[in-house]
C-alpha atoms as a PDB file:
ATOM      1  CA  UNK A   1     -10.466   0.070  11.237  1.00  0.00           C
ATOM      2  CA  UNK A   2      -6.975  -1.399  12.173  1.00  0.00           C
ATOM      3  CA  UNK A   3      -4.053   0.379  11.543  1.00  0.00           C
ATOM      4  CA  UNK A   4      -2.943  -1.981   9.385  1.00  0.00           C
ATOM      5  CA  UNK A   5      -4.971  -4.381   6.787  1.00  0.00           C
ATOM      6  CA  UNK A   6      -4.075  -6.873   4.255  1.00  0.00           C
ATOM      7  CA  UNK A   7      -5.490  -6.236   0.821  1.00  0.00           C
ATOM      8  CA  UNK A   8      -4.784  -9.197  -0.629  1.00  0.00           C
ATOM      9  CA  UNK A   9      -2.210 -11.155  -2.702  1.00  0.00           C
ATOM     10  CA  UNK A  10       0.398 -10.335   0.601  1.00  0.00           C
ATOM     11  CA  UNK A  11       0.220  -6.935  -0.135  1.00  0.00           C
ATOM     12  CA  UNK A  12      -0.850  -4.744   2.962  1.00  0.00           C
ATOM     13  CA  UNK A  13      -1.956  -1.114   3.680  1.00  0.00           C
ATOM     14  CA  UNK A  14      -0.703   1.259   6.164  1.00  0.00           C
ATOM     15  CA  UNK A  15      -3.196   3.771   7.425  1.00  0.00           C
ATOM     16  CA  UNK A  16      -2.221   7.324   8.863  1.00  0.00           C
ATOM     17  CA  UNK A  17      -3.864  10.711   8.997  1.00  0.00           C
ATOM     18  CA  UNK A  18      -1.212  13.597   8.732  1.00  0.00           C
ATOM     19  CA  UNK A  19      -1.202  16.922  10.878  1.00  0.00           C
ATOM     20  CA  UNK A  20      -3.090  19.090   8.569  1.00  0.00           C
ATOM     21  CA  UNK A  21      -6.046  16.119   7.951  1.00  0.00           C
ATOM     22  CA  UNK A  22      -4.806  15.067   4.895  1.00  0.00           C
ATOM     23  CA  UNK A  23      -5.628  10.830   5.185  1.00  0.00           C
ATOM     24  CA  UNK A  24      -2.359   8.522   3.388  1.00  0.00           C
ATOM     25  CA  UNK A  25      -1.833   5.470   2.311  1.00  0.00           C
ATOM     26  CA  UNK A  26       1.124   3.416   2.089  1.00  0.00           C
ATOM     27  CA  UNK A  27       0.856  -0.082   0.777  1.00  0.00           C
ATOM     28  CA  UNK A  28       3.998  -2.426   1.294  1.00  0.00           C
ATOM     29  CA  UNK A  29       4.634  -6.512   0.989  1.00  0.00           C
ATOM     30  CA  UNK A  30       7.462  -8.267   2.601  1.00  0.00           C
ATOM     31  CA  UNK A  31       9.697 -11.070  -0.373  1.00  0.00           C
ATOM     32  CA  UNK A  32      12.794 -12.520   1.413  1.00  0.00           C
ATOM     33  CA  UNK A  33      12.166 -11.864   4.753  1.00  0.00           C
ATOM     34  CA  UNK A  34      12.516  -7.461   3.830  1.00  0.00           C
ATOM     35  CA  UNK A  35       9.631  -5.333   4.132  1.00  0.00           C
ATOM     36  CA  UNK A  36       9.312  -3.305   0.715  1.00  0.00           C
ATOM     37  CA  UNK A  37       7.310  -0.724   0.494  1.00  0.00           C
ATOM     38  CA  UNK A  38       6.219  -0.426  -3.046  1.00  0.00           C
ATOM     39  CA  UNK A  39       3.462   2.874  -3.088  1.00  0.00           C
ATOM     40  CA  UNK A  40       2.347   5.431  -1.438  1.00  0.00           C
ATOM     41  CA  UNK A  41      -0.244   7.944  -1.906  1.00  0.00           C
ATOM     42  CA  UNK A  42      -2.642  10.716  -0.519  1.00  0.00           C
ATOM     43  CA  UNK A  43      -6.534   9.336  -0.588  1.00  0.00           C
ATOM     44  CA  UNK A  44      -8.903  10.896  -2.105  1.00  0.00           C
ATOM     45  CA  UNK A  45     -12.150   8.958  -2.324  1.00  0.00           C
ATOM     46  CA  UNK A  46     -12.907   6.240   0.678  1.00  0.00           C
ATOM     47  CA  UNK A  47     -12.676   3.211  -1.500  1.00  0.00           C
ATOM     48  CA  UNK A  48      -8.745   2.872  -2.410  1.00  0.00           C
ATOM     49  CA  UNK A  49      -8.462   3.454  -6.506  1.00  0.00           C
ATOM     50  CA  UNK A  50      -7.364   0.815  -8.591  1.00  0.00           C
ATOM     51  CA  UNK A  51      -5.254   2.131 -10.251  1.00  0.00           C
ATOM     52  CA  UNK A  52      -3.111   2.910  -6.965  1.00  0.00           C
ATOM     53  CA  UNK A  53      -3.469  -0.789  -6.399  1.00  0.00           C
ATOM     54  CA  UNK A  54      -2.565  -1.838  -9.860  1.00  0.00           C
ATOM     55  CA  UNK A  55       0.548   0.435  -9.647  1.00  0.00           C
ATOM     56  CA  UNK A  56       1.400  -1.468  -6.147  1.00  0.00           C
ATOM     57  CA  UNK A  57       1.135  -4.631  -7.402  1.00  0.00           C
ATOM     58  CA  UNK A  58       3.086  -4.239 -10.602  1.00  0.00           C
ATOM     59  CA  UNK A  59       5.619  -3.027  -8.246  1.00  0.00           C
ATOM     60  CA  UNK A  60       5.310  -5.944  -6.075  1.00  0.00           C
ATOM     61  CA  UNK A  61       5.600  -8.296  -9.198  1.00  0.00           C
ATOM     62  CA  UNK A  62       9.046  -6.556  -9.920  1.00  0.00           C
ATOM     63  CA  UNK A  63      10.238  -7.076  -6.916  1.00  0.00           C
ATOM     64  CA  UNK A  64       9.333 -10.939  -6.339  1.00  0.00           C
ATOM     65  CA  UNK A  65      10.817 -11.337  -9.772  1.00  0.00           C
ATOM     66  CA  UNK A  66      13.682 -10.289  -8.965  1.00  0.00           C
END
């Protein structure tokens, strides 16, 4: 699986496995040419929650409207 991967609506997810094994998650979008990154979180389950998505894109609507 790439590092990173769009999920959709030009929100993307950043992939990264910490020291202890613990796998994270931080999803970001870019709105006037800045890279924002709008949630982060530890996974838990292999299929990302929606709720963590939800929260991402709310945040993401904030942001492109300004």
């Amino acid at each position: 699986m790439p590092l990173v991967r769009p999920m959709g609506s030009g929100l993307f997810e950043v992939r990264t496995s910490l020291p202890d094994g613990t796998i994270a998650r931080v999803l970001f979008s870019f709105h006037g040419g800045e890279l924002y990154a709008v949630h982060g979180f530890i996974k838990k389950a292999q299929k990302t929650p929606p709720a963590e998505l939800d929260l991402a894109r709310k945040r993401q609507k904030e942001i492109d409207n300004g």
